[in-house]
C-alpha atoms as a PDB file:
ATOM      1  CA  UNK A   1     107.524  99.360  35.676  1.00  0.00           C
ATOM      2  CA  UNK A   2     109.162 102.135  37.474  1.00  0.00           C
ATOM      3  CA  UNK A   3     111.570 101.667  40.591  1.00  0.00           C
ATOM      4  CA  UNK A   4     108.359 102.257  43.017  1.00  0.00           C
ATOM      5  CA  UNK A   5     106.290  99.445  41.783  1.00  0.00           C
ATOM      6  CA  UNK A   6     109.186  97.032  41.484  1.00  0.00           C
ATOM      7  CA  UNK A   7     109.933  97.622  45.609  1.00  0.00           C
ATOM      8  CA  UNK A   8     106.239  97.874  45.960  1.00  0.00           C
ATOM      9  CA  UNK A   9     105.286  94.280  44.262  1.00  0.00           C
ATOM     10  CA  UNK A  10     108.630  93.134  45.879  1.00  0.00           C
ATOM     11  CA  UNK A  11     107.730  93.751  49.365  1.00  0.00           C
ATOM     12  CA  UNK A  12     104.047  92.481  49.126  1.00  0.00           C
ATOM     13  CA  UNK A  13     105.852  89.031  47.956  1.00  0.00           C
ATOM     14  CA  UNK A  14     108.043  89.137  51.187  1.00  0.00           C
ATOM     15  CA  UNK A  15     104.605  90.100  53.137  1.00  0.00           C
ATOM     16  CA  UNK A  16     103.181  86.982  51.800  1.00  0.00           C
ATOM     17  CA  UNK A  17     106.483  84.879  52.352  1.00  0.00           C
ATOM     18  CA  UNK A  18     106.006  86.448  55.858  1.00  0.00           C
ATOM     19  CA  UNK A  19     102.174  85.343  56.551  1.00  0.00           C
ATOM     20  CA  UNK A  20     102.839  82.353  55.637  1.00  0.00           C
ATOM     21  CA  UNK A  21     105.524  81.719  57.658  1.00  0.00           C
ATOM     22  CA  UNK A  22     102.721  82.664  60.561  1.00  0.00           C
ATOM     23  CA  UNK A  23     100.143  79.971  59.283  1.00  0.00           C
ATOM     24  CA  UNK A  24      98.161  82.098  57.403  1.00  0.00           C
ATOM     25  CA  UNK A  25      96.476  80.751  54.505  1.00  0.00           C
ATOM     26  CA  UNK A  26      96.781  83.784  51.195  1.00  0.00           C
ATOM     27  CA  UNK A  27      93.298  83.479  49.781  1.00  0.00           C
ATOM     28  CA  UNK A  28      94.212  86.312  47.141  1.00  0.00           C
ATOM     29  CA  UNK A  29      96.654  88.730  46.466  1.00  0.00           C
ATOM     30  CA  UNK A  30      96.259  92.416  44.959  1.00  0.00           C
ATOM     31  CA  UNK A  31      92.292  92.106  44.707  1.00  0.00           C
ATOM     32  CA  UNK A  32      91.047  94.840  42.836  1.00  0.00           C
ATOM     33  CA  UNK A  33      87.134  96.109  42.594  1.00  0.00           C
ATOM     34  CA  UNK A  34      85.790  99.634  41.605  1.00  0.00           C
ATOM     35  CA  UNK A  35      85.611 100.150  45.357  1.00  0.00           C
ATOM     36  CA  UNK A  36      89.289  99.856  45.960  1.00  0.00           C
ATOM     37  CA  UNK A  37      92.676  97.411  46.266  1.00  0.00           C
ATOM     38  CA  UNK A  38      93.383  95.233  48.891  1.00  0.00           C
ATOM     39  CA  UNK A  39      97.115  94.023  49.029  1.00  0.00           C
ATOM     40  CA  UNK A  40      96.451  90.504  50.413  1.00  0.00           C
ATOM     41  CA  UNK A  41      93.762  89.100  51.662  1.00  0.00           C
ATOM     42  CA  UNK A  42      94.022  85.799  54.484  1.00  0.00           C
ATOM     43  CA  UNK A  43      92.262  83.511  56.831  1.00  0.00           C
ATOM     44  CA  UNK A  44      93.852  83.206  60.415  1.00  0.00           C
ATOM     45  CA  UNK A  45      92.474  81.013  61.971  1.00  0.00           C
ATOM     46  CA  UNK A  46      88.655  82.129  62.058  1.00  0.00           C
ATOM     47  CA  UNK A  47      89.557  85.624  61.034  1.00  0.00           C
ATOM     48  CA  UNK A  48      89.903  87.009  57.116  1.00  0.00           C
ATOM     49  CA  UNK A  49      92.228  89.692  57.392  1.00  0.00           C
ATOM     50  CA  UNK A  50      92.692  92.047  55.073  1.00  0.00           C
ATOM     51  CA  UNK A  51      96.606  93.603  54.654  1.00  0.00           C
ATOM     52  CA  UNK A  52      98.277  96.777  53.378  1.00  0.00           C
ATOM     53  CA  UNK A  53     101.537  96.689  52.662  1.00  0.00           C
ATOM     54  CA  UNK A  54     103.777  99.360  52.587  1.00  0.00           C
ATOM     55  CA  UNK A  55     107.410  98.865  51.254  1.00  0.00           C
ATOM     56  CA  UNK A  56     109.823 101.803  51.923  1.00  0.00           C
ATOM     57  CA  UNK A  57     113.700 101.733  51.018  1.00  0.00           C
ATOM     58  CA  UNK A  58     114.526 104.920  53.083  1.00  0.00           C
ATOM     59  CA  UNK A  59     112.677 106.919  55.612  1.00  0.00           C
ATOM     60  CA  UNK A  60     112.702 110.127  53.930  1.00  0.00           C
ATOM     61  CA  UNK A  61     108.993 110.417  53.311  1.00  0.00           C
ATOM     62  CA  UNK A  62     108.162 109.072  56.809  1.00  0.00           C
ATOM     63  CA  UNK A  63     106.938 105.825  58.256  1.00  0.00           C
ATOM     64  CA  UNK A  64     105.197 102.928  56.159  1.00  0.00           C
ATOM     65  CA  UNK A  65     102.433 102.876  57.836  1.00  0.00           C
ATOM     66  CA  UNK A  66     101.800 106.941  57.825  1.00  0.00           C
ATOM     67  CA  UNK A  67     100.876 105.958  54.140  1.00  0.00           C
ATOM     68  CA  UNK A  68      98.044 104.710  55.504  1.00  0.00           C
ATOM     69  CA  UNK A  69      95.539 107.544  55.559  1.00  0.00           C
ATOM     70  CA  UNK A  70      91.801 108.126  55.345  1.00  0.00           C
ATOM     71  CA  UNK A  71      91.483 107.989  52.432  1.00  0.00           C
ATOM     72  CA  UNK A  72      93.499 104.384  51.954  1.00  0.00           C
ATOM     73  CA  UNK A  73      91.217 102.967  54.830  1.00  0.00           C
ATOM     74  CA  UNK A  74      88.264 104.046  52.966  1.00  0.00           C
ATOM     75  CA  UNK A  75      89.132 101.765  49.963  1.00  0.00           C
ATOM     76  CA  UNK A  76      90.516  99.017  52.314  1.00  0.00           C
ATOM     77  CA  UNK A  77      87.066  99.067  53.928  1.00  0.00           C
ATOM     78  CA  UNK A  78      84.640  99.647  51.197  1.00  0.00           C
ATOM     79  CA  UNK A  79      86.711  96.543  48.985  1.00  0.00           C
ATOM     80  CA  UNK A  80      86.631  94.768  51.849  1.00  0.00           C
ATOM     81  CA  UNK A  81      82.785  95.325  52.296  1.00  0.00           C
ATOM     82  CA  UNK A  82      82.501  94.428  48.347  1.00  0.00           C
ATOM     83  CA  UNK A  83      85.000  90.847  48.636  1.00  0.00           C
ATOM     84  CA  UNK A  84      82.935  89.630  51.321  1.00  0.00           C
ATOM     85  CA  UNK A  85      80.385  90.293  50.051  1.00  0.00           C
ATOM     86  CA  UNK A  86      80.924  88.559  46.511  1.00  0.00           C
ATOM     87  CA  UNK A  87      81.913  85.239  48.861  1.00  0.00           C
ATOM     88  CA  UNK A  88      79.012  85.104  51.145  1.00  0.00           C
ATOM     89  CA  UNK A  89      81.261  85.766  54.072  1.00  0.00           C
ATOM     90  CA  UNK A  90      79.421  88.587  55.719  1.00  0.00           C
ATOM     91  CA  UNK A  91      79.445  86.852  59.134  1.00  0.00           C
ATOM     92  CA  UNK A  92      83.132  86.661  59.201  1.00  0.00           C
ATOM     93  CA  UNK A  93      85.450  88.278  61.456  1.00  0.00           C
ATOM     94  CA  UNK A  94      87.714  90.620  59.977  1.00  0.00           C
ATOM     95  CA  UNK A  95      90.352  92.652  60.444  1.00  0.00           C
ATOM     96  CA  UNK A  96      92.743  95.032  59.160  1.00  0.00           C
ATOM     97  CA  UNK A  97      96.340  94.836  59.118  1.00  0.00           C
ATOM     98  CA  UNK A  98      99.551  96.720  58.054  1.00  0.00           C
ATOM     99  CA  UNK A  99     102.811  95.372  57.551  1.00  0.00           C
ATOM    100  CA  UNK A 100     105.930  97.694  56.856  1.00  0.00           C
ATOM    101  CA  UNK A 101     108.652  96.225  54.518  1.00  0.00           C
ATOM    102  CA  UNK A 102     112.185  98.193  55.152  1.00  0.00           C
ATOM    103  CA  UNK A 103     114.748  97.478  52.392  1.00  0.00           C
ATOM    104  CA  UNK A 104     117.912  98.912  53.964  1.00  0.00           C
ATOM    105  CA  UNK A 105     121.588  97.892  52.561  1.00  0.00           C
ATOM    106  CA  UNK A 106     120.431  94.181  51.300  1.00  0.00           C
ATOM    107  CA  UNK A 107     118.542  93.789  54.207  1.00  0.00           C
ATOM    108  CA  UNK A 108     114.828  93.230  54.353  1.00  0.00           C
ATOM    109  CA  UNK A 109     112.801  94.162  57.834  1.00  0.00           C
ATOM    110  CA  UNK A 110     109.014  93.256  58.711  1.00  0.00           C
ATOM    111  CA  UNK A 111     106.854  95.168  61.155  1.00  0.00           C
ATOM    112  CA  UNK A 112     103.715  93.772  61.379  1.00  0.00           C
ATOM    113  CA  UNK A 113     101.019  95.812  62.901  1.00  0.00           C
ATOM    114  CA  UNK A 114      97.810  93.634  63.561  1.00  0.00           C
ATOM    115  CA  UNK A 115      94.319  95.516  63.710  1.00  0.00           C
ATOM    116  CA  UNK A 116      95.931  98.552  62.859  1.00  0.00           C
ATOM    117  CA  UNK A 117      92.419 100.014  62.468  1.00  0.00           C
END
């Protein structure tokens, strides 16, 4: 594993810490179908939201969340579209999130951006 994916699966295990510190219930984490990865997926309260997380340690390639293009969205949706789908959960409420993990000097910071879409 290469420095990226370390600080990648290390701030998507904060991003969990952090949801459920909020209530949320994790139904799954890193859910993977031919259509695309979701990060985590939750229930709050009567909503499943779906979560990208983005884990930077500097700023030098921009924002987080700028990583979250077109493209990504079109994954995000089209798995989503496939996971609720495979659970008969259709007639959910969803949403899509983004949460920013900054690792700066020991520290760790958390910006949560609900229905970022």
């Amino acid at each position: 594993m290469n420095r990226k994916q370390i600080e990648g699966n290390f701030g998507e295990k904060q991003a969990t810490k952090y949801l459920e510190g909020l209530g949320y219930e994790i139904i799954c984490n890193n859910f993977k179908c031919m259509q695309g990865e979701i990060d985590i997926i939750a229930r709050d309260k009567n909503e499943i939201v779906f979560v990208e997380v983005k884990t930077r340690a500097s700023l030098r390639y921009g924002n987080p969340k700028e990583a979250v293009d077109e493209r990504k969205l079109d994954h995000i949706f089209k798995a989503g579209k496939y996971y609720l789908y495979k659970n008969h959960e259709e007639n959910k409420f969803v949403r899509i999130d983004v949460i920013e993990v900054y690792l700066r000097y020991g520290d760790i910071m958390i910006n949560h951006i609900k229905q970022a879409v």
